[in-house]
PDB file of N, CA and C in Angstrom:
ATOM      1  N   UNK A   1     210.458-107.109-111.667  1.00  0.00           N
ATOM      2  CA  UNK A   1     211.880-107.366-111.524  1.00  0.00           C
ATOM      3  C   UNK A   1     212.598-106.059-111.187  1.00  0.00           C
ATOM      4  N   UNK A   2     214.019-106.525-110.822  1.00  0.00           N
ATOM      5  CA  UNK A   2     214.532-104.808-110.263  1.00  0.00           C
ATOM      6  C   UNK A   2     215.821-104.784-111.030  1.00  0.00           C
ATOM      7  N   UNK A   3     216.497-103.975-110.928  1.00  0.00           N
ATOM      8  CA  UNK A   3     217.349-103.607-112.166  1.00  0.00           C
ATOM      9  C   UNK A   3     218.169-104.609-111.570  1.00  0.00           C
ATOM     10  N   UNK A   4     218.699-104.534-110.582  1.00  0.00           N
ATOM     11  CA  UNK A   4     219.664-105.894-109.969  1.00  0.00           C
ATOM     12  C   UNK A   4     219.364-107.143-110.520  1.00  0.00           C
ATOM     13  N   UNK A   5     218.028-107.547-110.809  1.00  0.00           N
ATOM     14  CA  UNK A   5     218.493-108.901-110.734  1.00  0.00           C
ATOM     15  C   UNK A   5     217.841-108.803-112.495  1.00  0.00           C
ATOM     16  N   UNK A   6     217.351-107.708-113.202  1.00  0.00           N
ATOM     17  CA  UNK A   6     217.580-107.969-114.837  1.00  0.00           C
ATOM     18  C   UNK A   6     219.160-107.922-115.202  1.00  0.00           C
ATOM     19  N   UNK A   7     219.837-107.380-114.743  1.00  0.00           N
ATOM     20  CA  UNK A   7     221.504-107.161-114.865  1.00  0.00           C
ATOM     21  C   UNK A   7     222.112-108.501-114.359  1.00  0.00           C
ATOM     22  N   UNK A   8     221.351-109.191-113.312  1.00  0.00           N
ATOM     23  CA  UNK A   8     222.396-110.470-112.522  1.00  0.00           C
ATOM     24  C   UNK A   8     221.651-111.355-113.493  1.00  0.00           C
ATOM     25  N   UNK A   9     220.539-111.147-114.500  1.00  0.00           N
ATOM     26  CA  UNK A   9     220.425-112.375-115.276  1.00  0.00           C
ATOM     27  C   UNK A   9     220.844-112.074-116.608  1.00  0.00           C
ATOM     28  N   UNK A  10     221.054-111.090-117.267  1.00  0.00           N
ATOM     29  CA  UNK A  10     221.636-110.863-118.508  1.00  0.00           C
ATOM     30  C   UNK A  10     222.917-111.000-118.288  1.00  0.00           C
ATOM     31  N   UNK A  11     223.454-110.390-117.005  1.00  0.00           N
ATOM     32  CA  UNK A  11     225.257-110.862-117.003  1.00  0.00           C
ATOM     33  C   UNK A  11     225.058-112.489-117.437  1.00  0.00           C
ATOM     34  N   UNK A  12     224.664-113.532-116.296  1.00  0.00           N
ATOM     35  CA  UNK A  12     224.524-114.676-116.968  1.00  0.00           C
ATOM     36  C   UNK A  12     224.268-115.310-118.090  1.00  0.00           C
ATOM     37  N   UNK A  13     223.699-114.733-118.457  1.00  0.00           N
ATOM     38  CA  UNK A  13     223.133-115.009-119.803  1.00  0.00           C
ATOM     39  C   UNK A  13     224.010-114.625-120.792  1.00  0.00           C
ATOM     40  N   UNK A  14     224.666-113.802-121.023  1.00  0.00           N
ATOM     41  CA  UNK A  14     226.056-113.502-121.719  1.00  0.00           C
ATOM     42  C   UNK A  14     227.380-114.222-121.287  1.00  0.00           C
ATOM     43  N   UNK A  15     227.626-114.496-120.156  1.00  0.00           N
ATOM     44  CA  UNK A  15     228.806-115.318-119.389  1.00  0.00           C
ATOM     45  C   UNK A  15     228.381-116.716-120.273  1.00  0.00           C
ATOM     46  N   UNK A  16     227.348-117.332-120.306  1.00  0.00           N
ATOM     47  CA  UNK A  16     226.875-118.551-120.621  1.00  0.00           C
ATOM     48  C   UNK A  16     226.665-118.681-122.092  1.00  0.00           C
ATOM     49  N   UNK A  17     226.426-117.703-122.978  1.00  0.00           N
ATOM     50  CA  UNK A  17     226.200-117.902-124.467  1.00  0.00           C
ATOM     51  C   UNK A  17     227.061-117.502-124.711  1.00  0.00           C
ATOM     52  N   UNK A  18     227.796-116.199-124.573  1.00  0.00           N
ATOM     53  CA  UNK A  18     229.377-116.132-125.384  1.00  0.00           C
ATOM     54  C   UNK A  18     230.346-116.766-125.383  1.00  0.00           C
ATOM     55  N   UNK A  19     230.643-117.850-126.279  1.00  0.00           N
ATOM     56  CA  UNK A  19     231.650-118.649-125.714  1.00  0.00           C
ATOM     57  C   UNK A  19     233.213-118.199-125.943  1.00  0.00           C
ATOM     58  N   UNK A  20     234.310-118.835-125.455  1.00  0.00           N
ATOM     59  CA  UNK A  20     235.344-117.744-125.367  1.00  0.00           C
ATOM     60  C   UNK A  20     236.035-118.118-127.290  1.00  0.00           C
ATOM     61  N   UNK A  21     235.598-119.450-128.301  1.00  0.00           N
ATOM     62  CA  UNK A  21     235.796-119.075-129.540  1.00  0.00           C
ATOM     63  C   UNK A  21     235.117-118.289-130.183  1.00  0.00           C
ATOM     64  N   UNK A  22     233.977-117.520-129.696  1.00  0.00           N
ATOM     65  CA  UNK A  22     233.286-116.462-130.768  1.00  0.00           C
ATOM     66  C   UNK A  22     233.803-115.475-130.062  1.00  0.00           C
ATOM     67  N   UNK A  23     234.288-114.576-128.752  1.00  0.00           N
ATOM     68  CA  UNK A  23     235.028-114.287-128.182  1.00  0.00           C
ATOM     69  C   UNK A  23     236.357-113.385-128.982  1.00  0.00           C
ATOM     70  N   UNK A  24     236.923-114.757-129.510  1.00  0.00           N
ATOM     71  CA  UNK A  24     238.117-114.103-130.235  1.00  0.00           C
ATOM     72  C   UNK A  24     237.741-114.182-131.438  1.00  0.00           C
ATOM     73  N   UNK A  25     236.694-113.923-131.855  1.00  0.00           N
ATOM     74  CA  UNK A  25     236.285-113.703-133.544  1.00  0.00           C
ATOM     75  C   UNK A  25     236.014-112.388-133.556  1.00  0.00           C
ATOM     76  N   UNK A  26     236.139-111.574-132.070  1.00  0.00           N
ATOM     77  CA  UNK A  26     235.414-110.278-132.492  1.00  0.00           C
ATOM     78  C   UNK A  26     237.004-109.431-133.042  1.00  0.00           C
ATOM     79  N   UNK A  27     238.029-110.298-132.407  1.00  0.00           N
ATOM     80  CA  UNK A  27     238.975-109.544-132.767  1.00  0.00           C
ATOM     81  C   UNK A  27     240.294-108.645-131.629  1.00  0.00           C
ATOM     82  N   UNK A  28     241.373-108.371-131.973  1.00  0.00           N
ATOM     83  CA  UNK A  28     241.540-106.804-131.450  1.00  0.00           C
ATOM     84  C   UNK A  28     240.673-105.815-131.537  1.00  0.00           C
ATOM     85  N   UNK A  29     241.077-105.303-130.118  1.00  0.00           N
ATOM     86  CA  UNK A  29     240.368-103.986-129.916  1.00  0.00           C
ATOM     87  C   UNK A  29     238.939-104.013-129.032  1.00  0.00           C
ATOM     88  N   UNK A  30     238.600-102.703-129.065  1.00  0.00           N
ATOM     89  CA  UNK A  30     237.350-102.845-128.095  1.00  0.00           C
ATOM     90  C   UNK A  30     235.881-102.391-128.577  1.00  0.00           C
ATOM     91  N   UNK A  31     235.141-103.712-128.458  1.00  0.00           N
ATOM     92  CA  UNK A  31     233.581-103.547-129.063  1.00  0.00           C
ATOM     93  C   UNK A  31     232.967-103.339-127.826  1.00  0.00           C
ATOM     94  N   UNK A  32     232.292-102.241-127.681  1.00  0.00           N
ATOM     95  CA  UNK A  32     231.065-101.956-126.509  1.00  0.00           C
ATOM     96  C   UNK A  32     229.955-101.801-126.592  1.00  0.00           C
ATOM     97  N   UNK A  33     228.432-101.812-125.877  1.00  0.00           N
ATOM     98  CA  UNK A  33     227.550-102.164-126.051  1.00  0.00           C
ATOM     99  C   UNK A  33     227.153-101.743-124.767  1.00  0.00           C
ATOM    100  N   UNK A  34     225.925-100.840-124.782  1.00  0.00           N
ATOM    101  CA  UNK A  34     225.124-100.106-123.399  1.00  0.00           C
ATOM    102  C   UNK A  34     223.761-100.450-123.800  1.00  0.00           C
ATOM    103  N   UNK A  35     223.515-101.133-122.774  1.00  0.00           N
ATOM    104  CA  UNK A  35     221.614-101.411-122.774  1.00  0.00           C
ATOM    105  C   UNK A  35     221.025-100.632-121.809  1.00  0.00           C
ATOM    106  N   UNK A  36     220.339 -99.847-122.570  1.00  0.00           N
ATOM    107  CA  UNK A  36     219.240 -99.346-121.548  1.00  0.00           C
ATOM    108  C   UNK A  36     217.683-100.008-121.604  1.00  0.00           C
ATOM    109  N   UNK A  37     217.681-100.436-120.047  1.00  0.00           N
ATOM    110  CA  UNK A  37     216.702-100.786-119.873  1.00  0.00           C
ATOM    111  C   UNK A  37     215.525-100.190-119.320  1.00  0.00           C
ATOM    112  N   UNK A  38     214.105-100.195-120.026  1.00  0.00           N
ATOM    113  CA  UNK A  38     213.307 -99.226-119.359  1.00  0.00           C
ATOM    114  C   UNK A  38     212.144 -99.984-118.727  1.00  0.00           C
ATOM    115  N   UNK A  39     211.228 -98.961-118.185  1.00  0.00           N
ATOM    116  CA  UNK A  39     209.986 -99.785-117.661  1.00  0.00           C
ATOM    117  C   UNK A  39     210.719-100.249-116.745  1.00  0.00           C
ATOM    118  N   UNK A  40     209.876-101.192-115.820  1.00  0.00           N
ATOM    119  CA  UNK A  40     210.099-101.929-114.639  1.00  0.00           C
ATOM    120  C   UNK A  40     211.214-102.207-114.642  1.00  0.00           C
ATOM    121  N   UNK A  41     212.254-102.107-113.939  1.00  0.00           N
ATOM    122  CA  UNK A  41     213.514-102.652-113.365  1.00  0.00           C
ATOM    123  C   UNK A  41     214.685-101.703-114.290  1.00  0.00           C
ATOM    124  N   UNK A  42     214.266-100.324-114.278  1.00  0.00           N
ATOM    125  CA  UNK A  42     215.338 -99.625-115.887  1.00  0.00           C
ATOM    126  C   UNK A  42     216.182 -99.315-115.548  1.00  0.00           C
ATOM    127  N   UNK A  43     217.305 -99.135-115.751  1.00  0.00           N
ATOM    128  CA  UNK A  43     218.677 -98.766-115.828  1.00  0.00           C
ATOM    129  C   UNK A  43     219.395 -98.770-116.698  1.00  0.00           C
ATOM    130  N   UNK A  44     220.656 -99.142-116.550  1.00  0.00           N
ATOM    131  CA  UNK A  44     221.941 -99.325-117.683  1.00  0.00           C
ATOM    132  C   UNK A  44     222.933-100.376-117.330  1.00  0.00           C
ATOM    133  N   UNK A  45     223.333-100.983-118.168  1.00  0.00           N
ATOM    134  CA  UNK A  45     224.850-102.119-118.207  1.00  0.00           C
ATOM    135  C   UNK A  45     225.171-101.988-119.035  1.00  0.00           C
ATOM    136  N   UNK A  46     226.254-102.226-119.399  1.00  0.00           N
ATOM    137  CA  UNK A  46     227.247-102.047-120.484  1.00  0.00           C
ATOM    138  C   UNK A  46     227.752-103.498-120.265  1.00  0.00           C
ATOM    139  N   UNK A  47     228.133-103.942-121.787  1.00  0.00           N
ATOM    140  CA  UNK A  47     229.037-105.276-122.280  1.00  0.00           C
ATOM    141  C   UNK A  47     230.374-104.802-123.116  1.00  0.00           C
ATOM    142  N   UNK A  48     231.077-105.201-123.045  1.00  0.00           N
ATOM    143  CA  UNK A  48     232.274-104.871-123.758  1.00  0.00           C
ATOM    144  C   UNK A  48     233.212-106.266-123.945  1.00  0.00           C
ATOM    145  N   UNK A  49     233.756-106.031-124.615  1.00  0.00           N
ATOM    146  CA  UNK A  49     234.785-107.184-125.502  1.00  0.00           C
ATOM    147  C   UNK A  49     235.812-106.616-125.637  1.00  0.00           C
ATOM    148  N   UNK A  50     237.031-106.503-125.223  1.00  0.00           N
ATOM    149  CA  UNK A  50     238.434-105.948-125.083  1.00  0.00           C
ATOM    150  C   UNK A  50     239.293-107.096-125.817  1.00  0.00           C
ATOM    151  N   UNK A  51     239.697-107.207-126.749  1.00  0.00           N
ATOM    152  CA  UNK A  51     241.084-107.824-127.264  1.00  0.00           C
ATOM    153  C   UNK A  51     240.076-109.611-126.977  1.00  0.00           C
ATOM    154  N   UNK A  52     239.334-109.951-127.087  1.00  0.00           N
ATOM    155  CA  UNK A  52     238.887-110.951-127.083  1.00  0.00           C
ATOM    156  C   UNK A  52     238.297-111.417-125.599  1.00  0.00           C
ATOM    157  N   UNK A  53     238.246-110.434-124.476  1.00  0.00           N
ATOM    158  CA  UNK A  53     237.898-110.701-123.297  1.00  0.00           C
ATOM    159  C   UNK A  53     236.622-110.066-122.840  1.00  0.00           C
ATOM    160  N   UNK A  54     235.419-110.604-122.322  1.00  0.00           N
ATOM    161  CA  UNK A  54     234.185-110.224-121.772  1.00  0.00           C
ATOM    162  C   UNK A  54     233.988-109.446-120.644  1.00  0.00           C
ATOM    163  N   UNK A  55     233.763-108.149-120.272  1.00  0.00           N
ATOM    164  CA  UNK A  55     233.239-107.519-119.242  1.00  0.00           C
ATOM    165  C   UNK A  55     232.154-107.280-119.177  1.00  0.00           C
ATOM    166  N   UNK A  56     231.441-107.350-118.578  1.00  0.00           N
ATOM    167  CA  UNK A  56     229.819-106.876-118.257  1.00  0.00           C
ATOM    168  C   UNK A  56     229.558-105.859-116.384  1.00  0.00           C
ATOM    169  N   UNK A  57     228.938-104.355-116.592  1.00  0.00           N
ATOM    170  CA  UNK A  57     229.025-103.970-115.581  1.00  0.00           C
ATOM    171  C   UNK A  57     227.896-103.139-115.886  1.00  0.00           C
ATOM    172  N   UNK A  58     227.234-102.768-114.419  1.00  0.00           N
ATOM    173  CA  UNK A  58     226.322-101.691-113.945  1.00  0.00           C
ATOM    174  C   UNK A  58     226.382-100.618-114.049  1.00  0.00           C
ATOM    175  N   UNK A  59     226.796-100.016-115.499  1.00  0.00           N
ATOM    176  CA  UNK A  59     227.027 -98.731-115.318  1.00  0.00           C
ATOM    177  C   UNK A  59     226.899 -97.905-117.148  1.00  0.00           C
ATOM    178  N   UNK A  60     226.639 -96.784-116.970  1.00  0.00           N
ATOM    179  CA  UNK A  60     226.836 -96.669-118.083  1.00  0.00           C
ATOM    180  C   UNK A  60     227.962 -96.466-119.133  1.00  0.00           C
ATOM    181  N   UNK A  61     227.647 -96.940-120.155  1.00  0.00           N
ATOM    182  CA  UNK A  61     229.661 -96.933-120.869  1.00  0.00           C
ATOM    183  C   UNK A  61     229.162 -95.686-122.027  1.00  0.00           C
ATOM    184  N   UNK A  62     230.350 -94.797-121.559  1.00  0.00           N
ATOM    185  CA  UNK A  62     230.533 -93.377-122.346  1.00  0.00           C
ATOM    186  C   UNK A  62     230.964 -93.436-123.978  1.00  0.00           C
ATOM    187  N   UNK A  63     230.238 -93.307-125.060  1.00  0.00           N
ATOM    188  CA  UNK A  63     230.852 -93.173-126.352  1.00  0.00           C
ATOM    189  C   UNK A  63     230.885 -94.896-127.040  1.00  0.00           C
ATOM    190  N   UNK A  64     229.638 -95.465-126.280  1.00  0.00           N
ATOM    191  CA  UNK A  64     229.958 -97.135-126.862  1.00  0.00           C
ATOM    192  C   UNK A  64     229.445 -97.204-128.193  1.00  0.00           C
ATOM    193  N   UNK A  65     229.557 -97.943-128.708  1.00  0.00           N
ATOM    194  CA  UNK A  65     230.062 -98.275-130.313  1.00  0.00           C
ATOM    195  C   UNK A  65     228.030 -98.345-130.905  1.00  0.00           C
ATOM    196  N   UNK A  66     227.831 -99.205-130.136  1.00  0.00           N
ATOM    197  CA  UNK A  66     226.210 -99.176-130.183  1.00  0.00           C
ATOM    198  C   UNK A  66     225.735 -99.333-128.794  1.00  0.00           C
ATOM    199  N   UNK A  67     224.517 -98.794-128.789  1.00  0.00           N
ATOM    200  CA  UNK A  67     223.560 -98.618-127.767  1.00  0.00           C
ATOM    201  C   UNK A  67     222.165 -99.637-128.005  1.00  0.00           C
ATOM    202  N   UNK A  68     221.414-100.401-127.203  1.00  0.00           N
ATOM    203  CA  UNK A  68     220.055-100.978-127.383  1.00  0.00           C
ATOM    204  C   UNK A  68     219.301-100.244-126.525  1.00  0.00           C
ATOM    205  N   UNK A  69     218.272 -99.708-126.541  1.00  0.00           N
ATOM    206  CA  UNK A  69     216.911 -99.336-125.817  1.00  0.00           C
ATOM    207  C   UNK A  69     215.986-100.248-125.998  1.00  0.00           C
ATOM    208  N   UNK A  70     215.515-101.077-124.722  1.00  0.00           N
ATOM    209  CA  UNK A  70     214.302-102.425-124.934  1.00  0.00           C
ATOM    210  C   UNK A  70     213.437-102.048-123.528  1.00  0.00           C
ATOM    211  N   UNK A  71     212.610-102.275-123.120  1.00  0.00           N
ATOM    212  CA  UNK A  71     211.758-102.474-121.821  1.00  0.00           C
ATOM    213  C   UNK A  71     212.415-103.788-121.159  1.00  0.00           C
ATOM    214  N   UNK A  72     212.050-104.270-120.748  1.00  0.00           N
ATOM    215  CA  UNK A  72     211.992-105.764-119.258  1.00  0.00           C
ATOM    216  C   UNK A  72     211.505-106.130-120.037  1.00  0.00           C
ATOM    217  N   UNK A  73     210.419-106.223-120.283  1.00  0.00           N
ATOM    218  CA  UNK A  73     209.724-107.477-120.994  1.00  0.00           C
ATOM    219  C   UNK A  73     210.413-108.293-122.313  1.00  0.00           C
ATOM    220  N   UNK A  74     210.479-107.098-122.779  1.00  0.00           N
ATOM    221  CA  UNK A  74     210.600-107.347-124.068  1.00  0.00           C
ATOM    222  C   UNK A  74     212.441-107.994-124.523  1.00  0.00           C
ATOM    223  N   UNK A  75     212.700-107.882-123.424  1.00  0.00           N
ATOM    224  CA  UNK A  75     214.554-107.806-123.089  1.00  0.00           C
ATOM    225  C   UNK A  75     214.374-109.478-122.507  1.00  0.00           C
ATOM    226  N   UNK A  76     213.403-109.548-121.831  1.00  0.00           N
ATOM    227  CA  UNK A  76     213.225-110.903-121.483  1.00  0.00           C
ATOM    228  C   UNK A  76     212.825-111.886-121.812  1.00  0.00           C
ATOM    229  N   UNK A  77     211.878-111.702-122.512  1.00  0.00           N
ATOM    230  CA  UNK A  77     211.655-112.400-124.242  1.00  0.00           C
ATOM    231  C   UNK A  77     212.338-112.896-125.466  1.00  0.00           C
ATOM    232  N   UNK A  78     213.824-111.407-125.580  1.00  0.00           N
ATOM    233  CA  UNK A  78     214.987-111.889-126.035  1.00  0.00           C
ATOM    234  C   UNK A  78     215.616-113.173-126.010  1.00  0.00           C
ATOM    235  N   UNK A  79     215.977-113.269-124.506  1.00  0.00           N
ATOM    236  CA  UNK A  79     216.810-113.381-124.011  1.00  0.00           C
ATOM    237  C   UNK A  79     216.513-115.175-123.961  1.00  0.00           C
ATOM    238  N   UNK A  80     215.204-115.585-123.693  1.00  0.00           N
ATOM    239  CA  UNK A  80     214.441-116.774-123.710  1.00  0.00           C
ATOM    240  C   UNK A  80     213.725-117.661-125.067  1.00  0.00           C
ATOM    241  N   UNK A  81     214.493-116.270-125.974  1.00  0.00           N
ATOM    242  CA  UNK A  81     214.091-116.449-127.222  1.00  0.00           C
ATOM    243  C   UNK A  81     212.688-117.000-127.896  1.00  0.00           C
ATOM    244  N   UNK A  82     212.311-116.137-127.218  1.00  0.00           N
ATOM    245  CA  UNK A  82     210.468-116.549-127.849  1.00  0.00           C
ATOM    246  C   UNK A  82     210.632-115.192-128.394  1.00  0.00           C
ATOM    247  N   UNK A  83     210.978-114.361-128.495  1.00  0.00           N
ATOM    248  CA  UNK A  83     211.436-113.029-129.574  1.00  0.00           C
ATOM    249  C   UNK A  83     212.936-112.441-130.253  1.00  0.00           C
ATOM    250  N   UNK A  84     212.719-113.001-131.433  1.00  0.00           N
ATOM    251  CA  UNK A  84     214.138-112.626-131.974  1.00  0.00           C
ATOM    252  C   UNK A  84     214.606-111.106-131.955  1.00  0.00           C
ATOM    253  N   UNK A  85     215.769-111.058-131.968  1.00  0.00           N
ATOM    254  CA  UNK A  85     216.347-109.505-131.490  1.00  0.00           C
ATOM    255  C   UNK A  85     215.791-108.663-132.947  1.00  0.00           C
ATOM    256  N   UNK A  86     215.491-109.590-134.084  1.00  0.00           N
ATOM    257  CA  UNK A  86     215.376-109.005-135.538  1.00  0.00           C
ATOM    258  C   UNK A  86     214.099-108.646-135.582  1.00  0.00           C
ATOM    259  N   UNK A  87     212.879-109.556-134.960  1.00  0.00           N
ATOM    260  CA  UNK A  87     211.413-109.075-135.017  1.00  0.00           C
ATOM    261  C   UNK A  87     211.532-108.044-133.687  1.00  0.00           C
ATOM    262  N   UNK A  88     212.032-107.711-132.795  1.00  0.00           N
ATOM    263  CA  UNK A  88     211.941-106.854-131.863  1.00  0.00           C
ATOM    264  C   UNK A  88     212.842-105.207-132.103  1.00  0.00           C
ATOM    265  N   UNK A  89     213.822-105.675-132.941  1.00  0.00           N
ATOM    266  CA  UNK A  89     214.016-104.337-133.853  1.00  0.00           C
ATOM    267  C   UNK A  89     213.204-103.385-135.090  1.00  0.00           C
ATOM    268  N   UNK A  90     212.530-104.431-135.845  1.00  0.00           N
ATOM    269  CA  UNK A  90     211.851-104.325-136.430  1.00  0.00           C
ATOM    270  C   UNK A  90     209.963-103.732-136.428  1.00  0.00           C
ATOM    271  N   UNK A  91     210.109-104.300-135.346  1.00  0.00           N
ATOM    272  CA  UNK A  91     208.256-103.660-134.543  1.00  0.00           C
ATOM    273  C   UNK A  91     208.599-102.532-133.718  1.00  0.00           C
ATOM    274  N   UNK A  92     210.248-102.059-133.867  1.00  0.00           N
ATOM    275  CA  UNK A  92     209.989-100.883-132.457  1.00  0.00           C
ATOM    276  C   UNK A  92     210.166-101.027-131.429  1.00  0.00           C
ATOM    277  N   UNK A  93     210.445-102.660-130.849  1.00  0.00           N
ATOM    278  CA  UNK A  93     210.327-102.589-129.551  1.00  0.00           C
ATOM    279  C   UNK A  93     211.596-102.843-128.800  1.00  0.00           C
ATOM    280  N   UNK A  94     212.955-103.228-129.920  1.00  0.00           N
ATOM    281  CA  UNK A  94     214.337-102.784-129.697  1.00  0.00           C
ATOM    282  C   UNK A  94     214.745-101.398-130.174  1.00  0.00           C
ATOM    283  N   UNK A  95     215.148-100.591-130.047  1.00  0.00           N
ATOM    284  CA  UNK A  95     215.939 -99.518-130.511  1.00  0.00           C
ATOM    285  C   UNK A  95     217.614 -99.600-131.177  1.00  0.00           C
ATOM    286  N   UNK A  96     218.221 -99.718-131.733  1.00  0.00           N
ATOM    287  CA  UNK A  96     219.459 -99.776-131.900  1.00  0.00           C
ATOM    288  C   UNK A  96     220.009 -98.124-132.102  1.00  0.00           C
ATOM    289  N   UNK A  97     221.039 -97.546-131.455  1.00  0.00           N
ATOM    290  CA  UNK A  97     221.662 -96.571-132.058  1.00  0.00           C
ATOM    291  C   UNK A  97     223.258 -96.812-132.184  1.00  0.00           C
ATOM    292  N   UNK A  98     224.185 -95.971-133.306  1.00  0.00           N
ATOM    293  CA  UNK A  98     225.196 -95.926-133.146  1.00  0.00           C
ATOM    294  C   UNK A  98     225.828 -97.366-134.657  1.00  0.00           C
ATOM    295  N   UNK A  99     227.192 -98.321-134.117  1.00  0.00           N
ATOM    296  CA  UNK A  99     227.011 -98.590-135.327  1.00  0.00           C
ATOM    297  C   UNK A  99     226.234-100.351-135.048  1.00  0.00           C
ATOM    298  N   UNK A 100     225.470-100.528-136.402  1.00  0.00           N
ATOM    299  CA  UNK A 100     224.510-101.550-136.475  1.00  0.00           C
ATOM    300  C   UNK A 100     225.452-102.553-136.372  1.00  0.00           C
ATOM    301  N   UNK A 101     226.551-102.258-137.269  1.00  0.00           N
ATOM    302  CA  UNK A 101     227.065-103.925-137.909  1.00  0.00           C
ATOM    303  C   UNK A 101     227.691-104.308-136.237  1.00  0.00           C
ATOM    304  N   UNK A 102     228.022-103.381-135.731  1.00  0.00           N
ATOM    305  CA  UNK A 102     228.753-104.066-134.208  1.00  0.00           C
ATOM    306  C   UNK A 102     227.390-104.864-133.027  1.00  0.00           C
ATOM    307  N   UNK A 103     225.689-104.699-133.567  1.00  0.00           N
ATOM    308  CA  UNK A 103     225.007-105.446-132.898  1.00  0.00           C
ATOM    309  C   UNK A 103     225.250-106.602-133.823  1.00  0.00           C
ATOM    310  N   UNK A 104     225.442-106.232-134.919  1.00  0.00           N
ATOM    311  CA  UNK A 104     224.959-107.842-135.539  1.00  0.00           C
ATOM    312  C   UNK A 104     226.371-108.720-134.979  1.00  0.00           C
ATOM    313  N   UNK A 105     227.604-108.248-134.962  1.00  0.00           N
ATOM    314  CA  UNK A 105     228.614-108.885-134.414  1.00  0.00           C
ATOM    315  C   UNK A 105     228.069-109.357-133.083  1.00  0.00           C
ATOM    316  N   UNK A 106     227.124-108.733-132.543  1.00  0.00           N
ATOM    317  CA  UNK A 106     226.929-109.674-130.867  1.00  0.00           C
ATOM    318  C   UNK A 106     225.940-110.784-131.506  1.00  0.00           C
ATOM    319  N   UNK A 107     225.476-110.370-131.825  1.00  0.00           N
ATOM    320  CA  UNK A 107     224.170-111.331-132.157  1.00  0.00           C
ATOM    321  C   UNK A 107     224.708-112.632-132.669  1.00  0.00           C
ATOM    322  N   UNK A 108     225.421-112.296-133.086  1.00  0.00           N
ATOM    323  CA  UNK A 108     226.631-113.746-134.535  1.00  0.00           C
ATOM    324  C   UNK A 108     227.397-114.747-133.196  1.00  0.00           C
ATOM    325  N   UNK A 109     227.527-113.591-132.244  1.00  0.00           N
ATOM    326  CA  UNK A 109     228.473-114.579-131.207  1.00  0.00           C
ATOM    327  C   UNK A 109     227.408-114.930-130.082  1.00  0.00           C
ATOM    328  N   UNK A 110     226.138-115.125-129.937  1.00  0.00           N
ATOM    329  CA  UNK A 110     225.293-115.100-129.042  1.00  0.00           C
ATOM    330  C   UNK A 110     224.317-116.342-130.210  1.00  0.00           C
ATOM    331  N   UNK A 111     224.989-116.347-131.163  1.00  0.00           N
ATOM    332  CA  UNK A 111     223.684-117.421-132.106  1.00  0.00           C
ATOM    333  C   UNK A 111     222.473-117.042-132.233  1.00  0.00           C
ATOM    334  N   UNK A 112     222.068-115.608-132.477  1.00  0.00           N
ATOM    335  CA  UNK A 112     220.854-115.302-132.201  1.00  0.00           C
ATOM    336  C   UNK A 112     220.576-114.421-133.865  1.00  0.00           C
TER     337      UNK A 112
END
C-alpha cells in the first residue's frame, strides 16, 4: 500500500465511525492526534477535533496532544478490527506518546 491510499482509507474510516454525537462529547477546544505510519506506505496524518468538528490531513500536526506510532499492517488490522488498539498497545506494536487519556477519548468515540 502507499501512504496515499493508507491515509484515503483511514480518512474514511474516521469520516464513517466518528459520528457527529460522539463528536460533540469531546467538547470545546482542540484534541489532536498524529499517526505515524511506518513500514510500507509510512508517513504522517494528523486528526483533530476543533470545538466538536473533524479534520483529518496529510501532514504532520506540531505539538499534538498524543501521537500513535503503528506499521501498515498492524494499523490495518486496527482498523478491521481483528486487533484491538488495547492488545496492539500492549504487545508493542502501537506506540502511544504524549497524553494517554486523549487516545482513550478517540477510542470511546470510534467504539473501539
Amino acid at each position: 500500500m502507499t501512504f496515499e491510499e493508507i491515509y484515503n482509507t483511514m480518512r474514511k474510516y474516521f469520516e464513517k465511525n466518528i459520528k457527529k454525537k460522539n463528536l460533540k462529547e469531546f467538547g470545546q477546544g482542540i484534541y489532536s492526534y498524529e499517526f505515524d505510519v511506518t513500514g510500507e506506505g509510512e508517513g504522517r496524518f494528523y486528526l483533530e477535533v476543533k470545538d466538536g468538528v473533524l479534520a483529518i490531513q496529510p501532514f504532520d500536526y506540531k505539538n499534538a496532544l498524543c501521537s500513535f506510532t503503528v506499521d501498515a499492517g498492524n494499523l490495518k488490522r486496527i482498523i478491521t478490527r481483528k486487533l484491538s488498539p488495547t492488545e496492539a498497545y500492549s504487545t508493542g506494536r502501537l506506540t502511544i506518546h504524549g497524553d494517554v487519556s486523549a487516545a482513550f477519548r478517540l477510542a470511546d468515540a470510534l467504539g473501539v
